[in-house]
PDB file of N, CA and C in Angstrom:
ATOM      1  N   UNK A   1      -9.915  -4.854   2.536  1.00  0.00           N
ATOM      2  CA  UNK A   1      -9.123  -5.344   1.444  1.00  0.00           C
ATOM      3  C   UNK A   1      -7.688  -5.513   1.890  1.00  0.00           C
ATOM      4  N   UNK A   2      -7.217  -6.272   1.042  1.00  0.00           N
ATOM      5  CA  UNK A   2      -5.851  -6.708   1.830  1.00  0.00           C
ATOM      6  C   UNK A   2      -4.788  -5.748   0.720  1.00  0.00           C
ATOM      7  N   UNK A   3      -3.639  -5.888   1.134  1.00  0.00           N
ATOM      8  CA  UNK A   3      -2.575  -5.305   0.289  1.00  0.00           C
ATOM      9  C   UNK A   3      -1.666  -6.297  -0.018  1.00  0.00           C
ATOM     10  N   UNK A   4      -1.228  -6.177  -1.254  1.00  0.00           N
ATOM     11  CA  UNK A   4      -0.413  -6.958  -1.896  1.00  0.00           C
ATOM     12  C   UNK A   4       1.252  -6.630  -1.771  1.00  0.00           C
ATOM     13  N   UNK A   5       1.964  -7.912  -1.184  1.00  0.00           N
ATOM     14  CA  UNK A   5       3.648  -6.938  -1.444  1.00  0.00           C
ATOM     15  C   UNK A   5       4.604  -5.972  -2.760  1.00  0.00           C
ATOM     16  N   UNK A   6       5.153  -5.989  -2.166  1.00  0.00           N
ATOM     17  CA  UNK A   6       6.174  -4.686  -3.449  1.00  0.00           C
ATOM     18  C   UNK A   6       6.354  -5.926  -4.503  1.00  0.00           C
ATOM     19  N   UNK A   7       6.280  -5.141  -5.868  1.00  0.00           N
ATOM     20  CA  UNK A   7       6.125  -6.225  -7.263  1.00  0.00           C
ATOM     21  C   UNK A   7       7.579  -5.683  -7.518  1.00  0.00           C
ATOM     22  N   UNK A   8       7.990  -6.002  -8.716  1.00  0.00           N
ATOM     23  CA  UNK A   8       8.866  -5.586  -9.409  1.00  0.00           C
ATOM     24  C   UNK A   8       9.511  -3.990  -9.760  1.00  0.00           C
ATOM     25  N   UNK A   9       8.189  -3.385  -9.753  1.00  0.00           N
ATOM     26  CA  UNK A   9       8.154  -2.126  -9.791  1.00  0.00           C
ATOM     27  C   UNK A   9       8.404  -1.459  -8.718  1.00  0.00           C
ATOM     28  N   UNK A  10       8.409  -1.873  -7.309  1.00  0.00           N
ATOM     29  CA  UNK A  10       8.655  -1.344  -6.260  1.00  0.00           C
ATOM     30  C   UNK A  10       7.450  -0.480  -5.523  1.00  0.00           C
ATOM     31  N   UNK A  11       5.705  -1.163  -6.630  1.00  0.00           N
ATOM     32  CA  UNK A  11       4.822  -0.545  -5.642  1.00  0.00           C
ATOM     33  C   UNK A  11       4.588  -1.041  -4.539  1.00  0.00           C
ATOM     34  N   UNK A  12       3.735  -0.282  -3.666  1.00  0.00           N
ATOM     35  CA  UNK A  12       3.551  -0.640  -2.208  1.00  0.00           C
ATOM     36  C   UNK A  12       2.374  -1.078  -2.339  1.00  0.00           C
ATOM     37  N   UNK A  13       1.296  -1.281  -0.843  1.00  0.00           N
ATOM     38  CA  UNK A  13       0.430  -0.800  -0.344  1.00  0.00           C
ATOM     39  C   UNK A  13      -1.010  -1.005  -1.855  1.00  0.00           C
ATOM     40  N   UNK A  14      -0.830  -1.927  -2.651  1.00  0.00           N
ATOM     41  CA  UNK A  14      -1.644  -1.895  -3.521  1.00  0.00           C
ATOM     42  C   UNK A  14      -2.876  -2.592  -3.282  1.00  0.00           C
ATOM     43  N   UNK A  15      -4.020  -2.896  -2.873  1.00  0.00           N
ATOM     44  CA  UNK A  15      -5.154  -3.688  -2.678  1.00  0.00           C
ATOM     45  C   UNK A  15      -5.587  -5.181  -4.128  1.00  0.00           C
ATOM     46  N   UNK A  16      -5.764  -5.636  -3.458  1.00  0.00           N
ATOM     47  CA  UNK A  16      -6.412  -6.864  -4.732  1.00  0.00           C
ATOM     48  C   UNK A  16      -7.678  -5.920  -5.925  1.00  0.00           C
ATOM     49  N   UNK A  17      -8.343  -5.445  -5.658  1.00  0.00           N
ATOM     50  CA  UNK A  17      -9.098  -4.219  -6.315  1.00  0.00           C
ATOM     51  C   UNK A  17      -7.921  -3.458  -7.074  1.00  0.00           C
ATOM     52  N   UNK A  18      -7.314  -3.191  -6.784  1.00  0.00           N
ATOM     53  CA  UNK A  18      -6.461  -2.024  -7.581  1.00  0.00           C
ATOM     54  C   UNK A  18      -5.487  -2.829  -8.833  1.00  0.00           C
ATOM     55  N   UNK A  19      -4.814  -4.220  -8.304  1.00  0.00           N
ATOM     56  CA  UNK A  19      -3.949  -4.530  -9.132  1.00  0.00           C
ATOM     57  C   UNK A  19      -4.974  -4.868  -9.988  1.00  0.00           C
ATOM     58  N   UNK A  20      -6.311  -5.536  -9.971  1.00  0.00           N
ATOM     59  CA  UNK A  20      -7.426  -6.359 -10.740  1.00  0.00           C
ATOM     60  C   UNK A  20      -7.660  -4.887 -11.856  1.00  0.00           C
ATOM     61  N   UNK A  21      -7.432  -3.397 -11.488  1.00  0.00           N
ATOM     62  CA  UNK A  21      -7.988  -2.666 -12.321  1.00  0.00           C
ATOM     63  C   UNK A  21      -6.626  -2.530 -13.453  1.00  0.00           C
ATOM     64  N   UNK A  22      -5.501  -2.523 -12.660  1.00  0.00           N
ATOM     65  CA  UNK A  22      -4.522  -2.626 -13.470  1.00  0.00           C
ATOM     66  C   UNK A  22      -4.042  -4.097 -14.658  1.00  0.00           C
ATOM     67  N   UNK A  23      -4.506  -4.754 -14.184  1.00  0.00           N
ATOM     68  CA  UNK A  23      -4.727  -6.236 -15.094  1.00  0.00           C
ATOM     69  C   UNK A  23      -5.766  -6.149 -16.009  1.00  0.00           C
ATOM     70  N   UNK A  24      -7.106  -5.678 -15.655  1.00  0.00           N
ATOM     71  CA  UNK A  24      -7.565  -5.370 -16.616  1.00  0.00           C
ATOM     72  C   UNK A  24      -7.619  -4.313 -17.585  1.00  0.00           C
ATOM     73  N   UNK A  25      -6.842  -3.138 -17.414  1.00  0.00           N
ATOM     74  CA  UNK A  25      -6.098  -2.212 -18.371  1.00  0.00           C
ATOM     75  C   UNK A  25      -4.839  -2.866 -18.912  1.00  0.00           C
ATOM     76  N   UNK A  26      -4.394  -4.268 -18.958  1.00  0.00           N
ATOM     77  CA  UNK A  26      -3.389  -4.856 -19.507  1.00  0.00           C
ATOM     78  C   UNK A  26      -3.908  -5.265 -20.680  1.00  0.00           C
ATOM     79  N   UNK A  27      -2.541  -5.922 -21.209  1.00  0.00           N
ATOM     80  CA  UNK A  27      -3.340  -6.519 -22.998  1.00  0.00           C
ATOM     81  C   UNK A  27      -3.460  -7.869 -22.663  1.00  0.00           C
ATOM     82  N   UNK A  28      -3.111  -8.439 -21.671  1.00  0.00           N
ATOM     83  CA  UNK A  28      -3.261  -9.950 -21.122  1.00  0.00           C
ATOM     84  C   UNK A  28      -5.008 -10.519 -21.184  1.00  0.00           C
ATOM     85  N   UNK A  29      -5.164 -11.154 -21.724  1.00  0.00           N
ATOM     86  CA  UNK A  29      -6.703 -11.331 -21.820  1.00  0.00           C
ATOM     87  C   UNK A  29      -7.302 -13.179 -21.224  1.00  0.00           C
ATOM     88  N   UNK A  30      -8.131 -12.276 -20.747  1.00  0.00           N
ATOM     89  CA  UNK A  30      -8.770 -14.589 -20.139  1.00  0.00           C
ATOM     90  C   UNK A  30      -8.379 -15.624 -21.205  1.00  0.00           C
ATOM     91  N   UNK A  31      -8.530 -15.226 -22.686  1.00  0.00           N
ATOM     92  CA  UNK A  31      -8.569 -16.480 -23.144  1.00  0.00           C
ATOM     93  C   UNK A  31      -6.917 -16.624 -23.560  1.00  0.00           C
ATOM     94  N   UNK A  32      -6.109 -16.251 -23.039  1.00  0.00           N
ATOM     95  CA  UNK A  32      -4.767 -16.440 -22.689  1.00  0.00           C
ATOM     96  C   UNK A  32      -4.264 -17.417 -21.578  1.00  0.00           C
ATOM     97  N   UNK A  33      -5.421 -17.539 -20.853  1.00  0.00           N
ATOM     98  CA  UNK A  33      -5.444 -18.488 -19.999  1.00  0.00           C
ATOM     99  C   UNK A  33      -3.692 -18.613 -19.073  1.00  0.00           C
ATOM    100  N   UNK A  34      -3.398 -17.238 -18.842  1.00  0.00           N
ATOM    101  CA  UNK A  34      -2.096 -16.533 -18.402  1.00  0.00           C
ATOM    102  C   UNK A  34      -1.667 -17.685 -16.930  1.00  0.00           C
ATOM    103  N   UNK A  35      -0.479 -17.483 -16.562  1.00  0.00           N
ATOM    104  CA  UNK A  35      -0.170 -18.497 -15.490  1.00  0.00           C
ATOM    105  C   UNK A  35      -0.198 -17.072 -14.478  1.00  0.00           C
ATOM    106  N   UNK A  36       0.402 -17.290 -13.131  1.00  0.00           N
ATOM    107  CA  UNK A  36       0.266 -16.194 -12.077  1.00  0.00           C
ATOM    108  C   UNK A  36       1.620 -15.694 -12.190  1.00  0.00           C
ATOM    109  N   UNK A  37       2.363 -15.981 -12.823  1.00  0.00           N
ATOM    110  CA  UNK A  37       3.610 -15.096 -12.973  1.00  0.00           C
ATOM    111  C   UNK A  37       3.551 -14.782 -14.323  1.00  0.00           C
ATOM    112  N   UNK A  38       2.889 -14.815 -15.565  1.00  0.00           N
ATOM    113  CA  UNK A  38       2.531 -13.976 -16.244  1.00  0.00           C
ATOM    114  C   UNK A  38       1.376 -12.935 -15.891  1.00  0.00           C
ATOM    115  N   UNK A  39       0.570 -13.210 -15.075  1.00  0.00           N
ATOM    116  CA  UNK A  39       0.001 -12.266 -14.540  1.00  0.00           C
ATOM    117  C   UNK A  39       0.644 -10.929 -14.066  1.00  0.00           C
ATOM    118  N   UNK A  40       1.118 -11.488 -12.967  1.00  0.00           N
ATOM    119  CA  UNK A  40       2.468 -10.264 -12.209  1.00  0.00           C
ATOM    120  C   UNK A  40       3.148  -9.240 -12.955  1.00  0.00           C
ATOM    121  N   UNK A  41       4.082 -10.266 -14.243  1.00  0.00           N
ATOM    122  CA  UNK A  41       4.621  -9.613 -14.885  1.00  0.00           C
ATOM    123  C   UNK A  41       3.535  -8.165 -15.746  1.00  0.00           C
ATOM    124  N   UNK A  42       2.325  -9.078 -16.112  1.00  0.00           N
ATOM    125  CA  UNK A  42       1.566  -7.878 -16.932  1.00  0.00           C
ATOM    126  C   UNK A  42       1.366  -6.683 -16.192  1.00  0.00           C
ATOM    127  N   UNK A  43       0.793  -6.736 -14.620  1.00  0.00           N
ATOM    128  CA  UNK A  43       0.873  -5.965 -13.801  1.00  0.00           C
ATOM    129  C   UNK A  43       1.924  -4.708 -14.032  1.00  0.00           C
ATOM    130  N   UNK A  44       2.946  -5.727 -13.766  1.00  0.00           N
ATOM    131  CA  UNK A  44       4.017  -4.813 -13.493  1.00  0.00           C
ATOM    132  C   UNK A  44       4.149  -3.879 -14.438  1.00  0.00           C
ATOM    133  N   UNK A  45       3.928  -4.879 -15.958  1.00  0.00           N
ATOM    134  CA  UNK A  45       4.761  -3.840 -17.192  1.00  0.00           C
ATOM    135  C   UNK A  45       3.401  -2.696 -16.821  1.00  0.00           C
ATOM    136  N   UNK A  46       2.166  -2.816 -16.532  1.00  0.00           N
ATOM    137  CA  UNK A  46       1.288  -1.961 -16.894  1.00  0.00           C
ATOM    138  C   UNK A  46       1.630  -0.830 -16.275  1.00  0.00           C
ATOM    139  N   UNK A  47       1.443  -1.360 -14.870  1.00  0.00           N
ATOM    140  CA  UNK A  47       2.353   0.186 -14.036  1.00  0.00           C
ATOM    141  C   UNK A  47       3.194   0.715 -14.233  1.00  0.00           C
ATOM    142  N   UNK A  48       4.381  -0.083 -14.640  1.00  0.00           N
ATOM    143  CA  UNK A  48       5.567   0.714 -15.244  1.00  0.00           C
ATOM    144  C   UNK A  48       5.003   1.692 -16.531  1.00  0.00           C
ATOM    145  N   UNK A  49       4.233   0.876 -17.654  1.00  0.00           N
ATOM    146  CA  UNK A  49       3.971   2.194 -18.322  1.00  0.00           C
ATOM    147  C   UNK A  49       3.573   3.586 -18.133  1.00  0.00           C
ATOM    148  N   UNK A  50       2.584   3.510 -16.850  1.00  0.00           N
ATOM    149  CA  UNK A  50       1.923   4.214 -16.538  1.00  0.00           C
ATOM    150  C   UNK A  50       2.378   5.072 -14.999  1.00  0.00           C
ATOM    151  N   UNK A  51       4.306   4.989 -15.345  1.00  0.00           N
ATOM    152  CA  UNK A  51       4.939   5.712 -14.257  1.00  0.00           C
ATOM    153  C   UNK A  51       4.890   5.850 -12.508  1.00  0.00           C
ATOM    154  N   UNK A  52       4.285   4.386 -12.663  1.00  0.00           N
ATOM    155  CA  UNK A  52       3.924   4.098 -11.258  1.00  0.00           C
ATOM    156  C   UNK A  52       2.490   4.488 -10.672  1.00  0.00           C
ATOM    157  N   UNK A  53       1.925   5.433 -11.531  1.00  0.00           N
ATOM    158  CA  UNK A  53       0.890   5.795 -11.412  1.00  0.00           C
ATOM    159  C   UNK A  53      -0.670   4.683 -12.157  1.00  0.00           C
ATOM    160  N   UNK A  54      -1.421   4.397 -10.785  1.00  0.00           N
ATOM    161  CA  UNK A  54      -2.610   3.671 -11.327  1.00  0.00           C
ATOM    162  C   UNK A  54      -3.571   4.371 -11.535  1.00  0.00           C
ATOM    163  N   UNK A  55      -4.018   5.834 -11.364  1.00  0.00           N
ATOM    164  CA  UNK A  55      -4.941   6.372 -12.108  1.00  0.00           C
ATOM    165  C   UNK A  55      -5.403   5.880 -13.849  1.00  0.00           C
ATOM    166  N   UNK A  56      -4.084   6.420 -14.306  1.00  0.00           N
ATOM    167  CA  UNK A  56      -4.810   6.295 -15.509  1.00  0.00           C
ATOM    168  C   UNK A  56      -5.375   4.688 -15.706  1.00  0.00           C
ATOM    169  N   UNK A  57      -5.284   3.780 -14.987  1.00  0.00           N
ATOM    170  CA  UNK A  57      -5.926   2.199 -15.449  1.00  0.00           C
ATOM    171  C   UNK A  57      -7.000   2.675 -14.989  1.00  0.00           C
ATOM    172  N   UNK A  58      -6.797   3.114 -13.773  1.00  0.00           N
ATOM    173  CA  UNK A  58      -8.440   3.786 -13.192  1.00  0.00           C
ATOM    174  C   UNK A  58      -9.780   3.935 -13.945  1.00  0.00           C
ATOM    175  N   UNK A  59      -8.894   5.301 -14.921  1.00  0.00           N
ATOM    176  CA  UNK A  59      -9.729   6.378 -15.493  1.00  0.00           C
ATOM    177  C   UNK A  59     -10.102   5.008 -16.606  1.00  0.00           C
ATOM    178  N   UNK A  60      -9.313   4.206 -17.493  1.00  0.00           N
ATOM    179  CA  UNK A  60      -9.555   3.104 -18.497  1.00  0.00           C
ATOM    180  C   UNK A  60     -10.229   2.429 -17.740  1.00  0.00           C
ATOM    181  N   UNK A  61     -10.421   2.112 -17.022  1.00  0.00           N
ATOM    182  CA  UNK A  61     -11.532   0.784 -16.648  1.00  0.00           C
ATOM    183  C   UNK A  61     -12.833   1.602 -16.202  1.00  0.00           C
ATOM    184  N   UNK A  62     -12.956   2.814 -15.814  1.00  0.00           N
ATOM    185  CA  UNK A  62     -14.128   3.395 -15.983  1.00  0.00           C
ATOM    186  C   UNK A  62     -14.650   3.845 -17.393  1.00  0.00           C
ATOM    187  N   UNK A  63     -13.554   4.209 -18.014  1.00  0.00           N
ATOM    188  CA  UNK A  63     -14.233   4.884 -19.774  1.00  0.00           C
ATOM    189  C   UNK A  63     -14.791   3.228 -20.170  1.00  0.00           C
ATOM    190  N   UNK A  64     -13.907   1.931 -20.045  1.00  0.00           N
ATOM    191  CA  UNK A  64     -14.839   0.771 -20.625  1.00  0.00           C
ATOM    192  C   UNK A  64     -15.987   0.146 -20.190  1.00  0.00           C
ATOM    193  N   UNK A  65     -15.950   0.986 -18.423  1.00  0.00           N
ATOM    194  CA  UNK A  65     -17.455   0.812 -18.030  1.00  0.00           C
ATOM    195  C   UNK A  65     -18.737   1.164 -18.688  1.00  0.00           C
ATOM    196  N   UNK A  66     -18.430   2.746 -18.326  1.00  0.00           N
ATOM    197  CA  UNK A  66     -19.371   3.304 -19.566  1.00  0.00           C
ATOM    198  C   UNK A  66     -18.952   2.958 -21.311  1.00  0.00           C
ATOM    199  N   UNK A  67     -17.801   2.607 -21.427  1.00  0.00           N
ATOM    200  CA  UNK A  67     -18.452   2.614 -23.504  1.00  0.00           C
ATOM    201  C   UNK A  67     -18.989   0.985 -23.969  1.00  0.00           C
ATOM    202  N   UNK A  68     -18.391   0.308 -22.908  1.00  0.00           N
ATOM    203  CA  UNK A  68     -18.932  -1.335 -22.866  1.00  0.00           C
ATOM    204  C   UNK A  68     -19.327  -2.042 -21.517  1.00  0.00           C
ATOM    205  N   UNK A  69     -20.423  -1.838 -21.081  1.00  0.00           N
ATOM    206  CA  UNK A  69     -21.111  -2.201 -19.938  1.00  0.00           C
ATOM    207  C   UNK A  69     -21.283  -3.736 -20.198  1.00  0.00           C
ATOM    208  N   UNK A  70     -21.951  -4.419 -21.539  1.00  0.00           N
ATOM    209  CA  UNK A  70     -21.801  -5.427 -21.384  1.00  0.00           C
ATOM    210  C   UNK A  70     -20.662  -6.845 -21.691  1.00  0.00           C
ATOM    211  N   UNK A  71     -19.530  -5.751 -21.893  1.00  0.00           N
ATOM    212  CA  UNK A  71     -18.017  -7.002 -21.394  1.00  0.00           C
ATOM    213  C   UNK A  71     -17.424  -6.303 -20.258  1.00  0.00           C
ATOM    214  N   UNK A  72     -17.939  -5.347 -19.620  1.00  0.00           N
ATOM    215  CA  UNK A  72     -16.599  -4.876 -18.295  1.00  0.00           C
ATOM    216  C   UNK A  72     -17.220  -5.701 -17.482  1.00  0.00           C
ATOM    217  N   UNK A  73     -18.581  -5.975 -17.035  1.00  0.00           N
ATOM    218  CA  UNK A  73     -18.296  -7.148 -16.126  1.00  0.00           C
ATOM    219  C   UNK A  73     -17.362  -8.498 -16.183  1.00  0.00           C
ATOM    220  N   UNK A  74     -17.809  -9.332 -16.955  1.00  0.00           N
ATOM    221  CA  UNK A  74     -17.261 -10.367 -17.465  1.00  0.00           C
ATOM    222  C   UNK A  74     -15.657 -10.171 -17.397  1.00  0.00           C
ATOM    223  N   UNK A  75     -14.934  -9.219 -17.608  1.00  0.00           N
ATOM    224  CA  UNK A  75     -13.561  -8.732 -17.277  1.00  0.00           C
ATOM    225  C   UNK A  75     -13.156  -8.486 -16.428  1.00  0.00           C
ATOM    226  N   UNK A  76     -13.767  -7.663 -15.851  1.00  0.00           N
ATOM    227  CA  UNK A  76     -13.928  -7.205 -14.248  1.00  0.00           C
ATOM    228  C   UNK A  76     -13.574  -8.629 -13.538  1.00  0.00           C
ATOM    229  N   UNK A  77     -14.918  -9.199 -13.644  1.00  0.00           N
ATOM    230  CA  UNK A  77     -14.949 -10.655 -12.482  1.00  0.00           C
ATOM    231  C   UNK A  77     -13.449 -11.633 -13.288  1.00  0.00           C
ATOM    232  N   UNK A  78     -12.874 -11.819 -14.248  1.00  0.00           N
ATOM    233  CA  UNK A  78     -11.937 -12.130 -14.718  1.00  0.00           C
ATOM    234  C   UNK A  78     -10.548 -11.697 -14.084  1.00  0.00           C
ATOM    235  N   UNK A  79     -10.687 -10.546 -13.768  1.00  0.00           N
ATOM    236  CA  UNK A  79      -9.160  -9.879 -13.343  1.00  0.00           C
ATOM    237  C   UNK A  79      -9.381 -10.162 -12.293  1.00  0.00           C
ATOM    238  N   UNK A  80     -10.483  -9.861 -11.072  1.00  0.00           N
ATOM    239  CA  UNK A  80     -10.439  -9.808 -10.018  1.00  0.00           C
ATOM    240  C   UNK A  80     -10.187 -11.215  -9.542  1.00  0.00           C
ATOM    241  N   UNK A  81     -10.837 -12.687 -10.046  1.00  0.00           N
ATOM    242  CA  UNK A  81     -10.654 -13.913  -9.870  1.00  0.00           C
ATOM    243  C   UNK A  81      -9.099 -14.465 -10.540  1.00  0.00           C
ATOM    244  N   UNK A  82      -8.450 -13.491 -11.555  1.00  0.00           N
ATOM    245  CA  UNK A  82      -7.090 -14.308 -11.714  1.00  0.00           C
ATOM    246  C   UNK A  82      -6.415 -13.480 -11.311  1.00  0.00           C
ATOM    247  N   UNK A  83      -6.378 -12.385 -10.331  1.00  0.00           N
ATOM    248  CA  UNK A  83      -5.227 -11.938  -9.427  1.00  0.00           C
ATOM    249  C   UNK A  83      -5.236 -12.772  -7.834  1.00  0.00           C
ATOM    250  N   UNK A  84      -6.124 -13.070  -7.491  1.00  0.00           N
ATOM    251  CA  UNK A  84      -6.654 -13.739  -6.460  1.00  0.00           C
ATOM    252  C   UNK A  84      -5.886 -15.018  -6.714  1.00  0.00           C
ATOM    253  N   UNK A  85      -5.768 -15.719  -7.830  1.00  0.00           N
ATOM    254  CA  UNK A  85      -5.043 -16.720  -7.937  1.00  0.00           C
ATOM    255  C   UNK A  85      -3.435 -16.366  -8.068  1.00  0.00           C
ATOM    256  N   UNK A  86      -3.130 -15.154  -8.717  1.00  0.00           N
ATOM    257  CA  UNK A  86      -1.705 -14.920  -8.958  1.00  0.00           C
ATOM    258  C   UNK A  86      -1.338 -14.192  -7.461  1.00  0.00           C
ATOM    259  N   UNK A  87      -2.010 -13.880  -6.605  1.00  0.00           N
ATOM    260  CA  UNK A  87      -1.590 -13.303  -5.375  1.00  0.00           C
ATOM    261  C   UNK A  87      -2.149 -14.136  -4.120  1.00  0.00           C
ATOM    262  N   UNK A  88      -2.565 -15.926  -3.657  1.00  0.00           N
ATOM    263  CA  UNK A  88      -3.359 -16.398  -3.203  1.00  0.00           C
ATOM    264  C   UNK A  88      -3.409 -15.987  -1.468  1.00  0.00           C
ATOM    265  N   UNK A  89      -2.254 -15.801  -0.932  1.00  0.00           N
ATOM    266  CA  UNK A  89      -2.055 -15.198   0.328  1.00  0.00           C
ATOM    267  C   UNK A  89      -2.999 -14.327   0.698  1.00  0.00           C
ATOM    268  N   UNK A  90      -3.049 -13.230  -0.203  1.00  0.00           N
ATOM    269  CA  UNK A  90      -4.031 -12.213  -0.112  1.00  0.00           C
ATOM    270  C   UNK A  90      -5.424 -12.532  -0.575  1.00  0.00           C
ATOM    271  N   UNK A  91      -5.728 -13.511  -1.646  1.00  0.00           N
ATOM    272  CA  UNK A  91      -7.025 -13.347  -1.775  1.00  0.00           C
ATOM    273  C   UNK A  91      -7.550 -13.936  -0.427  1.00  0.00           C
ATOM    274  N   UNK A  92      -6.943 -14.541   0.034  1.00  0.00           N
ATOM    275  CA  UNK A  92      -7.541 -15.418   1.294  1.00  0.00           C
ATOM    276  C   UNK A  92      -7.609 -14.444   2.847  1.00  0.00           C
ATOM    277  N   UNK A  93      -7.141 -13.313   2.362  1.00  0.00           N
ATOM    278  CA  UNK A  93      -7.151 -12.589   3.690  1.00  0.00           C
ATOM    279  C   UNK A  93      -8.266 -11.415   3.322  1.00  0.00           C
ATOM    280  N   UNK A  94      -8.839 -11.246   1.874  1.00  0.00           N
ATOM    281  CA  UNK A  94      -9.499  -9.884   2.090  1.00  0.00           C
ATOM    282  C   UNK A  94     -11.080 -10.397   2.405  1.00  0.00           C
TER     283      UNK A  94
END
């Protein structure tokens, strides 16, 4: 997996997997049909809420695994395909 550069927030070392879990613990949703710098930004605010720390999107995208199995895919493949577009450098390297 590749790593994504320092955002706004000043994280590091983040993987396309990780920001995709943090996008999808955002309130930004597909049928927003978001551009890649509203993407970023959601990113960012998310981490910032969450003190730099991505666990807790973690721990949320596993509790909606288990309490809704049949929309966390569909979300899942959503975040992971529109960070790939909001970060294209990297999707092309992982």
């Amino acid at each position: 997996m590749s790593t994504v550069p320092p955002t706004t927030t000043g994280s590091t070392n983040l993987t396309t997997s990780e920001l995709a879990q943090i996008l999808f613990a955002s309130r930004l949703q597909a049928s927003d049909h978001p551009s890649p710098e509203q993407v970023r930004t959601a990113i960012d605010e998310r981490l910032c809420a969450c003190g730099g720390d991505r666990g807790p999107c973690a721990a949320y995208v596993a509790q909606e695994a288990g309490d809704h199995p049949e929309s966390y895919a569909a979300r899942m493949r959503w975040a992971l395909s529109t960070v790939g577009r909001a970060f294209p450098a990297y999707a092309a390297a992982a």
